[in-house]
N, C-alpha and C. Protein backbone atom coordinates (compact mmCIF):
# COMPACT_ATOMS: atom_id res chain seq x y z
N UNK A 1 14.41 11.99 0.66
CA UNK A 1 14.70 11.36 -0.60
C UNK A 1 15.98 11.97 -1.15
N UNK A 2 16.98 11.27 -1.62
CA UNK A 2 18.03 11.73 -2.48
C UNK A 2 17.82 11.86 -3.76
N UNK A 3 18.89 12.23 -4.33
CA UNK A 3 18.75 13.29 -5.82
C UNK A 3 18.27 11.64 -6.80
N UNK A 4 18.83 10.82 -6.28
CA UNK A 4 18.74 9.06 -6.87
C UNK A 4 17.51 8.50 -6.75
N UNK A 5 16.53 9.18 -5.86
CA UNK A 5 14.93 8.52 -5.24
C UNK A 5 15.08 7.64 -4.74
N UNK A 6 16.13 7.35 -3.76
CA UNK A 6 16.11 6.46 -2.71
C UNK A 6 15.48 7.47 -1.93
N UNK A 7 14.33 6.62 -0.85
CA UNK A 7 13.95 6.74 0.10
C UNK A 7 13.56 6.06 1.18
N UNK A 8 14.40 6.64 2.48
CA UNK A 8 14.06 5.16 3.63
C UNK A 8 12.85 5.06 4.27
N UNK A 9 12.43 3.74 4.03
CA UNK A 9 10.94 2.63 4.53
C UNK A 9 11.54 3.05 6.14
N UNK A 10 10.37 3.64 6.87
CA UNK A 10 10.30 3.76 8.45
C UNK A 10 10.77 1.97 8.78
N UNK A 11 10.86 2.34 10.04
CA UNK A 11 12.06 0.41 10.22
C UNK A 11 10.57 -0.23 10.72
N UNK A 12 9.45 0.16 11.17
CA UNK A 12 8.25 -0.83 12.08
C UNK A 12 7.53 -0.99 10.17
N UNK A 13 7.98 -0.25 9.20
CA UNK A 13 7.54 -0.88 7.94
C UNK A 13 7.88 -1.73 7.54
N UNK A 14 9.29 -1.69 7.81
CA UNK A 14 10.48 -2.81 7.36
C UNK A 14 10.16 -3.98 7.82
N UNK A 15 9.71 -3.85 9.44
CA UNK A 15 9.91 -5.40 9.84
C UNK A 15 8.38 -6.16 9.35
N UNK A 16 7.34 -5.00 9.23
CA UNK A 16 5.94 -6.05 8.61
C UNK A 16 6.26 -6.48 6.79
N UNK A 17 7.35 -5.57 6.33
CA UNK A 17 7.37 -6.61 4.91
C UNK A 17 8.83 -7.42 5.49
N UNK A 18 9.69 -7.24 5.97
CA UNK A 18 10.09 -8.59 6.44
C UNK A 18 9.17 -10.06 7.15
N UNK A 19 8.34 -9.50 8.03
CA UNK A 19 7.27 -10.57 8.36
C UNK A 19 6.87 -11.17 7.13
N UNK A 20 6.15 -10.27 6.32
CA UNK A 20 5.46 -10.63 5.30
C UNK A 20 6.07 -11.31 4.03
N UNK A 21 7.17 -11.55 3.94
CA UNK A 21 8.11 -11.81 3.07
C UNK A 21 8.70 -13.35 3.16
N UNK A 22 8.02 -14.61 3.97
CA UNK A 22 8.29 -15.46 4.34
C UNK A 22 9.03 -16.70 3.58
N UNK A 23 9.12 -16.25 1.95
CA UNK A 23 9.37 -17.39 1.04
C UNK A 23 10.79 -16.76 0.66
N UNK A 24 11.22 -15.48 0.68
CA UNK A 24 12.27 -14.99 0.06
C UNK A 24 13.37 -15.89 0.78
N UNK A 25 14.55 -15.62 -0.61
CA UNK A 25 15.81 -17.04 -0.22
C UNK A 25 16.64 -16.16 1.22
N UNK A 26 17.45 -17.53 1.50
CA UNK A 26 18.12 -16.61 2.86
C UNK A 26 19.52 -15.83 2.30
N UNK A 27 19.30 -14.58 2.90
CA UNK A 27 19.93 -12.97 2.42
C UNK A 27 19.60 -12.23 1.58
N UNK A 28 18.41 -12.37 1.41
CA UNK A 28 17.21 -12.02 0.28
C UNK A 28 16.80 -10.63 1.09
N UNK A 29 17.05 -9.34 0.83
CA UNK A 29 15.71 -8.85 1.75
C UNK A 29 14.52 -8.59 1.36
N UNK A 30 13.31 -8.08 1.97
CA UNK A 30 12.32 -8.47 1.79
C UNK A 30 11.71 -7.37 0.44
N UNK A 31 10.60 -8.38 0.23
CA UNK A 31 10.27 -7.18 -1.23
C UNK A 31 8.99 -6.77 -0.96
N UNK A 32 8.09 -6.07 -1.99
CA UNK A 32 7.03 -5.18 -1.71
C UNK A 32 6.70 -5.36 -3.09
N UNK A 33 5.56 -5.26 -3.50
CA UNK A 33 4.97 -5.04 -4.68
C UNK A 33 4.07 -3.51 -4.63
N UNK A 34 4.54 -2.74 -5.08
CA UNK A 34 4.03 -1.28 -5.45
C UNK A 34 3.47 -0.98 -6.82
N UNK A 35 2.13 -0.80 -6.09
CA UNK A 35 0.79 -0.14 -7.38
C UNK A 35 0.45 1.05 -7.59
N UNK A 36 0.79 1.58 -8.96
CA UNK A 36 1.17 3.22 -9.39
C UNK A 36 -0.37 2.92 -9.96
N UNK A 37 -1.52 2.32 -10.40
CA UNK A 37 -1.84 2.69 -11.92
C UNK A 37 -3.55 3.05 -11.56
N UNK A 38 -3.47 3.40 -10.06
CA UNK A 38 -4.92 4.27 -10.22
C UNK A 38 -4.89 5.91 -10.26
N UNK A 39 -4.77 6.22 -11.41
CA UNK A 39 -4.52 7.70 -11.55
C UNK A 39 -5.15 8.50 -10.83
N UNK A 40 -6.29 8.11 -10.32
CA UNK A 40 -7.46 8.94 -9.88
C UNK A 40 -6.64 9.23 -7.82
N UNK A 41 -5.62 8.51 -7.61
CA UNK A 41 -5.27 8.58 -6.12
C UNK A 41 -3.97 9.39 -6.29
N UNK A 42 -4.16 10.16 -5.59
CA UNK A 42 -2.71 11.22 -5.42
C UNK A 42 -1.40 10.02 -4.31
N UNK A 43 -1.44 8.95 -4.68
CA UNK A 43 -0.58 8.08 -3.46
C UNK A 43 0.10 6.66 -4.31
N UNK A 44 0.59 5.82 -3.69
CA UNK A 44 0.72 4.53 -4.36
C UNK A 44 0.43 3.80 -3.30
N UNK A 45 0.18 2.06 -3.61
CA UNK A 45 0.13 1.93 -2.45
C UNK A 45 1.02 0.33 -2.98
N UNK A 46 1.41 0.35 -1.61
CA UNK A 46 2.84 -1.05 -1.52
C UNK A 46 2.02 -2.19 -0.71
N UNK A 47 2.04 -3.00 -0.95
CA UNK A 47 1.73 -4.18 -0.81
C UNK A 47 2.58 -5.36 -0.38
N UNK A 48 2.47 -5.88 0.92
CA UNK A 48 3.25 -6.92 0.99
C UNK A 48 3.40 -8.17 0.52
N UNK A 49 4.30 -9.07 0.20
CA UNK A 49 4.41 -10.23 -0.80
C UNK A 49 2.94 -11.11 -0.17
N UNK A 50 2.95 -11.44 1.43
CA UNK A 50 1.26 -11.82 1.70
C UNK A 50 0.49 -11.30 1.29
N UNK A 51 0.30 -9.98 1.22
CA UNK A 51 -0.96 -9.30 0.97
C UNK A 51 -1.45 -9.63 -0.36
N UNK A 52 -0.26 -9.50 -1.24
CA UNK A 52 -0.41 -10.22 -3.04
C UNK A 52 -1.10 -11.35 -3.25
N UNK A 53 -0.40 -12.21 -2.04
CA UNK A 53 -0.54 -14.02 -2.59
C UNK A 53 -2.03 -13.50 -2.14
N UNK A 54 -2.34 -13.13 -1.23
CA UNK A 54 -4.24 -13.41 -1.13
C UNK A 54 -5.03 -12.65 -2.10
N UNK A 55 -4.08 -11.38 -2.73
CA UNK A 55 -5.11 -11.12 -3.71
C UNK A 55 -4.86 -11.53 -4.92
N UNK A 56 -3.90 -12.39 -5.14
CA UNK A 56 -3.41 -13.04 -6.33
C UNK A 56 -5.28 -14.69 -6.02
N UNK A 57 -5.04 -14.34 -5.04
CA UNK A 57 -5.79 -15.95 -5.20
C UNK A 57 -6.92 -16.00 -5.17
N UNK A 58 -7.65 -14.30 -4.68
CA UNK A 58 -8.49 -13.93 -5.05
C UNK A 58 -9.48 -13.43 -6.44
N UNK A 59 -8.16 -12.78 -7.26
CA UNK A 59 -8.00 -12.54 -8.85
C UNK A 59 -8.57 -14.09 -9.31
N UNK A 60 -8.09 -15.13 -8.94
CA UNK A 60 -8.00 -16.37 -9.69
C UNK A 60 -9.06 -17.20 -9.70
N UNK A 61 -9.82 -16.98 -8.39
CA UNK A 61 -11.11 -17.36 -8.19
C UNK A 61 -12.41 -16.51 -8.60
N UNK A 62 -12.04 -15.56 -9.65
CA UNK A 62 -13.10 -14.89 -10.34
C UNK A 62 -12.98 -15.31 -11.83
N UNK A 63 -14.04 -15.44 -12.22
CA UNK A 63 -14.40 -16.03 -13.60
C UNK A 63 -13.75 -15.68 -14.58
N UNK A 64 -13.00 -16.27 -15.31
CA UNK A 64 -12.09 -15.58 -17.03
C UNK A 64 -13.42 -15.18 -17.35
N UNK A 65 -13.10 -13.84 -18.17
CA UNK A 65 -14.21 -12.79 -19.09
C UNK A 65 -14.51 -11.71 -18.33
N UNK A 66 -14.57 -11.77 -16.98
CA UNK A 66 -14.86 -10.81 -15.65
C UNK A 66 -14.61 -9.51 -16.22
N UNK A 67 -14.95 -8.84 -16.65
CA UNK A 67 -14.59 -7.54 -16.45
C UNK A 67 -13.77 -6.82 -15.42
N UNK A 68 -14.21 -6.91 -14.37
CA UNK A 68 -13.76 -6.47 -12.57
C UNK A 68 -12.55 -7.42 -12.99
N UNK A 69 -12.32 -8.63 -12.60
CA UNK A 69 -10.91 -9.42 -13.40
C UNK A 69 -10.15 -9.04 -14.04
N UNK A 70 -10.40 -8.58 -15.27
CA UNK A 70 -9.53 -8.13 -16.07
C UNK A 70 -9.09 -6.74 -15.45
N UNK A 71 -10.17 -5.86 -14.85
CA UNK A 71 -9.33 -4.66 -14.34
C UNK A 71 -8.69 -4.65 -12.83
N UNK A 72 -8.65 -5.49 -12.45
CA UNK A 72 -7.87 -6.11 -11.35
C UNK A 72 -6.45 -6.66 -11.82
N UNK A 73 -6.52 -7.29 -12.64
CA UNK A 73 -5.06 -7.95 -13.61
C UNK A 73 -4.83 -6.76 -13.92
N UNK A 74 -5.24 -6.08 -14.87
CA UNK A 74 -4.22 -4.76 -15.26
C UNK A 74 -3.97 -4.28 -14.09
N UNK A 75 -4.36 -3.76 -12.60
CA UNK A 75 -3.75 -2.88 -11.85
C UNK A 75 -2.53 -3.46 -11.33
N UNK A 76 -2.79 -4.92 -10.59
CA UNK A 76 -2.00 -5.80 -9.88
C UNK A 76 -0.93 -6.23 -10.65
N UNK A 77 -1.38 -6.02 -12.15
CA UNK A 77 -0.07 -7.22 -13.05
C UNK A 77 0.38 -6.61 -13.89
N UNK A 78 0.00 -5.34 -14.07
CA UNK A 78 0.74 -4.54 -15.10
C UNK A 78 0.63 -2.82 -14.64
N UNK A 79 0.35 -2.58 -13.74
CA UNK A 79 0.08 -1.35 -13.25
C UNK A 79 1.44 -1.21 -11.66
N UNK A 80 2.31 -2.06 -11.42
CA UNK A 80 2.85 -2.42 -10.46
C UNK A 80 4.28 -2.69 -10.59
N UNK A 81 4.81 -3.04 -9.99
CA UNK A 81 6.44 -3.58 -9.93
C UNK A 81 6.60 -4.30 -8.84
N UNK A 82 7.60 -5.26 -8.54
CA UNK A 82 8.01 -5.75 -7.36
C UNK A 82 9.32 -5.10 -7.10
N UNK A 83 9.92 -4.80 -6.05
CA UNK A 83 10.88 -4.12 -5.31
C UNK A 83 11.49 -4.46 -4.48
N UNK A 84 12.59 -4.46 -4.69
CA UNK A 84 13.11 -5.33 -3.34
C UNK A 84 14.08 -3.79 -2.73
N UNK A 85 13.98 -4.04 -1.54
CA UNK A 85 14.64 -2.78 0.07
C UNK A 85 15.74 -3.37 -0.48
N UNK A 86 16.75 -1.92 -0.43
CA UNK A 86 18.52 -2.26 -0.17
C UNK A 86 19.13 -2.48 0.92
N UNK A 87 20.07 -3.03 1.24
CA UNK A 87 20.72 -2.95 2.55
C UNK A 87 20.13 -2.43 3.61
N UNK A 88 20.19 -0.70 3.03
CA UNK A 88 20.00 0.17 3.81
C UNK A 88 18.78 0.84 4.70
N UNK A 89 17.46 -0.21 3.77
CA UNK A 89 16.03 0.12 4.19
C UNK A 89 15.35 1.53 3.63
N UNK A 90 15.99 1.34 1.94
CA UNK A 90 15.78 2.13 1.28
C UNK A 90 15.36 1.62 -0.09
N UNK A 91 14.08 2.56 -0.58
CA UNK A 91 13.37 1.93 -2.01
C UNK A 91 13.34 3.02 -2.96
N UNK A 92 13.88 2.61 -4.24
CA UNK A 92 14.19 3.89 -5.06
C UNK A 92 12.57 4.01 -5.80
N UNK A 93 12.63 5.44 -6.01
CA UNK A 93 11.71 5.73 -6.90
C UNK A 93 11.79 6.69 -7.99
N UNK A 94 11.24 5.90 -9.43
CA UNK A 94 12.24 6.25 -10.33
C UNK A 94 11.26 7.93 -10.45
N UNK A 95 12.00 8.75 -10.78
CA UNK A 95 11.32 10.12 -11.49
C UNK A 95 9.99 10.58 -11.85
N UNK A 96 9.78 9.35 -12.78
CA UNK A 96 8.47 9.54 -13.28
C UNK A 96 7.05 8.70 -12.30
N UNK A 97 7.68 7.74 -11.45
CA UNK A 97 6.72 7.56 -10.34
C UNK A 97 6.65 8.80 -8.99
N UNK A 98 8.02 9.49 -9.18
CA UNK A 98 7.78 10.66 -7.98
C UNK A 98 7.28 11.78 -8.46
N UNK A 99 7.24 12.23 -9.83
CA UNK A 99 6.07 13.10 -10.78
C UNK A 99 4.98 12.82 -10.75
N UNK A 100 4.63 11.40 -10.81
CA UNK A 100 2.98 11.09 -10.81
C UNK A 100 2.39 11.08 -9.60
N UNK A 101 3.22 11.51 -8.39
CA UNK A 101 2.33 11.84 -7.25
C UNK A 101 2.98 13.04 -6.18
N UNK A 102 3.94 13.74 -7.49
CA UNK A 102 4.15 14.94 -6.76
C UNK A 102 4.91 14.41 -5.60
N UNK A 103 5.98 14.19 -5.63
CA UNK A 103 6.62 14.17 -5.31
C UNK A 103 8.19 14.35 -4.96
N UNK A 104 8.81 15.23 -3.88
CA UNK A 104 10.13 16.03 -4.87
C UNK A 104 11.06 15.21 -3.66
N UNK A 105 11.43 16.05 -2.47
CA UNK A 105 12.37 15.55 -1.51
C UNK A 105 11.83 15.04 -0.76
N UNK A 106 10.65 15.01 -0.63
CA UNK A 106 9.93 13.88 0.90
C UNK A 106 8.85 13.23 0.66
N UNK A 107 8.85 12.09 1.32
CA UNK A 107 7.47 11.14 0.93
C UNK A 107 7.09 11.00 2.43
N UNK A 108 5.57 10.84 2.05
CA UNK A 108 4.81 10.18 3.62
C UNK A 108 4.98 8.89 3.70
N UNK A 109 4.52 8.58 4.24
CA UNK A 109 4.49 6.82 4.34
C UNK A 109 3.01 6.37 5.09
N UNK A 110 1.80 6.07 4.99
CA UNK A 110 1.20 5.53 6.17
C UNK A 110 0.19 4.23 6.08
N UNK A 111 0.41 3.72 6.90
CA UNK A 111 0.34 2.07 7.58
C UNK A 111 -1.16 2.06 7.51
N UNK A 112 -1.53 1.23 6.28
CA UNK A 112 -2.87 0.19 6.16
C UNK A 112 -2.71 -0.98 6.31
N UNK A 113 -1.79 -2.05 7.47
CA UNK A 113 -1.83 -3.06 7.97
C UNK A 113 -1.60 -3.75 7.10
N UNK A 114 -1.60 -4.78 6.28
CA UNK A 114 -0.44 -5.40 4.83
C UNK A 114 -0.10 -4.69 3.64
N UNK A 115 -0.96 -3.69 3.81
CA UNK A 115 -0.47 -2.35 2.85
C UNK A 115 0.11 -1.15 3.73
N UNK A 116 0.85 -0.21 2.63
CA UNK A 116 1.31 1.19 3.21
C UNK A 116 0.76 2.10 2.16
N UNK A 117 0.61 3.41 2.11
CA UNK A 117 0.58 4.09 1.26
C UNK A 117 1.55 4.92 0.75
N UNK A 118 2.12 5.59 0.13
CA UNK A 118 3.62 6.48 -0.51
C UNK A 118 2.85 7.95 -0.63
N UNK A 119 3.13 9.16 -0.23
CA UNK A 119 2.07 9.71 -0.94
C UNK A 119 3.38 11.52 -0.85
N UNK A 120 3.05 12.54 -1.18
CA UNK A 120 3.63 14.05 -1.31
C UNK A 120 3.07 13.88 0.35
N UNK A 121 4.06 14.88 1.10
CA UNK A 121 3.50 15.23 2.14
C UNK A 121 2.28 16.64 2.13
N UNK A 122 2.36 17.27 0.74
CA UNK A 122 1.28 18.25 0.07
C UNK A 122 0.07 17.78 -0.19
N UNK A 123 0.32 16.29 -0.16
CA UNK A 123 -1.19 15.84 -0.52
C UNK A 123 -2.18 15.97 0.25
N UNK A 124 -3.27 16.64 -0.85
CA UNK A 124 -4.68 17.20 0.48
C UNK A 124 -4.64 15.43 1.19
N UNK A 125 -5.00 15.97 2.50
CA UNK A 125 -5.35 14.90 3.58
C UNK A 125 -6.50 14.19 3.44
N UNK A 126 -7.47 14.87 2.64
CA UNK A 126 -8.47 14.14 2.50
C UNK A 126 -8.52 13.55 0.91
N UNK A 127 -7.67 13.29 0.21
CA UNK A 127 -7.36 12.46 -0.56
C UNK A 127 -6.37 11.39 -0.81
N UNK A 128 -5.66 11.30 0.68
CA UNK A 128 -5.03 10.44 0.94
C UNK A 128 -5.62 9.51 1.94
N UNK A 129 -6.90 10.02 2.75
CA UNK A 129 -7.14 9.05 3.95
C UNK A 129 -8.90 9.56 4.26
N UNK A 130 -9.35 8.43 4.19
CA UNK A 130 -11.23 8.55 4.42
C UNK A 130 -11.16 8.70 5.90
N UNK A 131 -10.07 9.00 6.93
CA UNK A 131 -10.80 8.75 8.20
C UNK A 131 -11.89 9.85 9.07
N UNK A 132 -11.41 11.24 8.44
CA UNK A 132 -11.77 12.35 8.95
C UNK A 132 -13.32 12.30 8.47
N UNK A 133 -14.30 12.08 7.15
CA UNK A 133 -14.97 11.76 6.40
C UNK A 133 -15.82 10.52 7.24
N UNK A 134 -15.42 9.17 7.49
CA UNK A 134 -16.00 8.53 8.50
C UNK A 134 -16.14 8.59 9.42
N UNK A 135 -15.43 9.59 10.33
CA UNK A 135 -15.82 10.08 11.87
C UNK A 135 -16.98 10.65 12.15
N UNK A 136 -17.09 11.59 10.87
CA UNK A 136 -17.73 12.67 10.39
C UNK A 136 -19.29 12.40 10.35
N UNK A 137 -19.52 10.84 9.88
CA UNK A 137 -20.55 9.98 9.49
C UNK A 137 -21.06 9.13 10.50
N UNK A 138 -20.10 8.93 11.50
CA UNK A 138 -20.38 8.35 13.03
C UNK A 138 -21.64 9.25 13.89
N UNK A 139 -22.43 8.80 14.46
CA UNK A 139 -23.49 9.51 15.40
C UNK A 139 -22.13 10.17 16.53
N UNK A 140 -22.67 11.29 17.21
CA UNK A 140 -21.73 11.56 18.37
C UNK A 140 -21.89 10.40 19.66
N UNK A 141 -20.46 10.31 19.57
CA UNK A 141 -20.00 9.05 21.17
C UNK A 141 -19.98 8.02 20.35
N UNK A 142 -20.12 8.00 19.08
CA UNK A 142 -20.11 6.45 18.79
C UNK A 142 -18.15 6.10 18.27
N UNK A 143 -18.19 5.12 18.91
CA UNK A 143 -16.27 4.63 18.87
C UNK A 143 -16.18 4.29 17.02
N UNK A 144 -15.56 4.65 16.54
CA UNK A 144 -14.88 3.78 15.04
C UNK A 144 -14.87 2.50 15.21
N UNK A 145 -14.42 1.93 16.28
CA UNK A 145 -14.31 0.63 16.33
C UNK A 145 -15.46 -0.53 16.52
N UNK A 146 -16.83 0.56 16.72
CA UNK A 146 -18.40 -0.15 16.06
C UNK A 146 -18.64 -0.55 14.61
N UNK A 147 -17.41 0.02 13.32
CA UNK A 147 -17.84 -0.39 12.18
C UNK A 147 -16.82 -1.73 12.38
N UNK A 148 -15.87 -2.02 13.08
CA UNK A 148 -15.40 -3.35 13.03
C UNK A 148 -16.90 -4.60 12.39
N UNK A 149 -16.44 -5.91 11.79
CA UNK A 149 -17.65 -6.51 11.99
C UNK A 149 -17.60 -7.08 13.16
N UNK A 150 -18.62 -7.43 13.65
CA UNK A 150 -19.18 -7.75 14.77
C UNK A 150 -18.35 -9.25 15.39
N UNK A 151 -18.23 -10.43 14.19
CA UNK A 151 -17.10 -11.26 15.10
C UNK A 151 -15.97 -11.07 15.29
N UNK A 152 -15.88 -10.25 15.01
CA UNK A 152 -13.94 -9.62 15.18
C UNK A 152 -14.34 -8.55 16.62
N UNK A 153 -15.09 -8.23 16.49
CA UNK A 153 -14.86 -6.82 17.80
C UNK A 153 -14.58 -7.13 18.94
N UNK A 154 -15.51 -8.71 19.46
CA UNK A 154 -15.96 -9.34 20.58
C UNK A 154 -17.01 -8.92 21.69
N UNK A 155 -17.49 -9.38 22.64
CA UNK A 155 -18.52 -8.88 23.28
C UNK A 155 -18.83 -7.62 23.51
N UNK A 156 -19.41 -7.13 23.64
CA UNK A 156 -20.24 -5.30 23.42
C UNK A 156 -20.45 -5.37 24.95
């Protein structure tokens, strides 16, 4: 990260929010929508413009008055920003988003498949990622890839 909070998006990040970015005009590059506003996570997490539209359309198909709704709208619609990568495959982050997760000269980056996460590379590991915790919870010999659901896994 520079003294400015630019910091460069790994390029196999770049090209899934370029994938994901399918409506932007041509020489547009691609944007990200980044969610600061669960205090309780030492991370942020970025979101690709697909990943939005499905949970935008998800938000919409829950009942006005919702409670869960309304705190879904505040995270997604006012807890967030949209961002667009510079040239360079770099996304600034202003001060007070690299304070709220501890963050000084380096950020992690890691890949939840239409999401990423942003996080301190200080951040305990087990508050950035449940995987160690679900292994943990697995019988011995049993693969991770048994909690897949079952029509996605394919024949056993």
């Amino acid at each position: 990260m520079d003294a400015k909070g630019r910091v460069s998006i790994p390029a196999d990040f770049r090209r899934v929010l370029d994938a994901c970015d399918p409506n932007r005009g041509d020489g547009v590059n691609p944007r990200l929508v980044l969610c600061y506003g669960d205090h309780r996570m030492p991370y942020f997490t970025a979101y690709t413009m697909d990943a939005i539209s499905e949970i935008t359309a998800m938000i919409d198909d829950m009942d006005e008055g919702d409670p869960h709704r309304d705190g879904l709208e505040a995270y997604f619609y006012g807890q967030s920003d949209t961002l667009c990568i510079d040239d360079s495959g770099r996304l600034i982050l202003t001060a007070a988003l690299r304070d709220r997760v501890g963050i000084t000269d380096l950020a992690t980056f890691a890949a939840r498949g239409k999401t990423f996460r942003i996080h301190s590379p200080e951040a305990p590991e087990d508050a950035t990622s449940r995987l160690n915790k679900v292994l943990a919870e697995l019988p011995e010999g049993v693969a991770i890839t048994s909690l897949l659901p079952k029509k996605r896994r394919g024949p056993e």
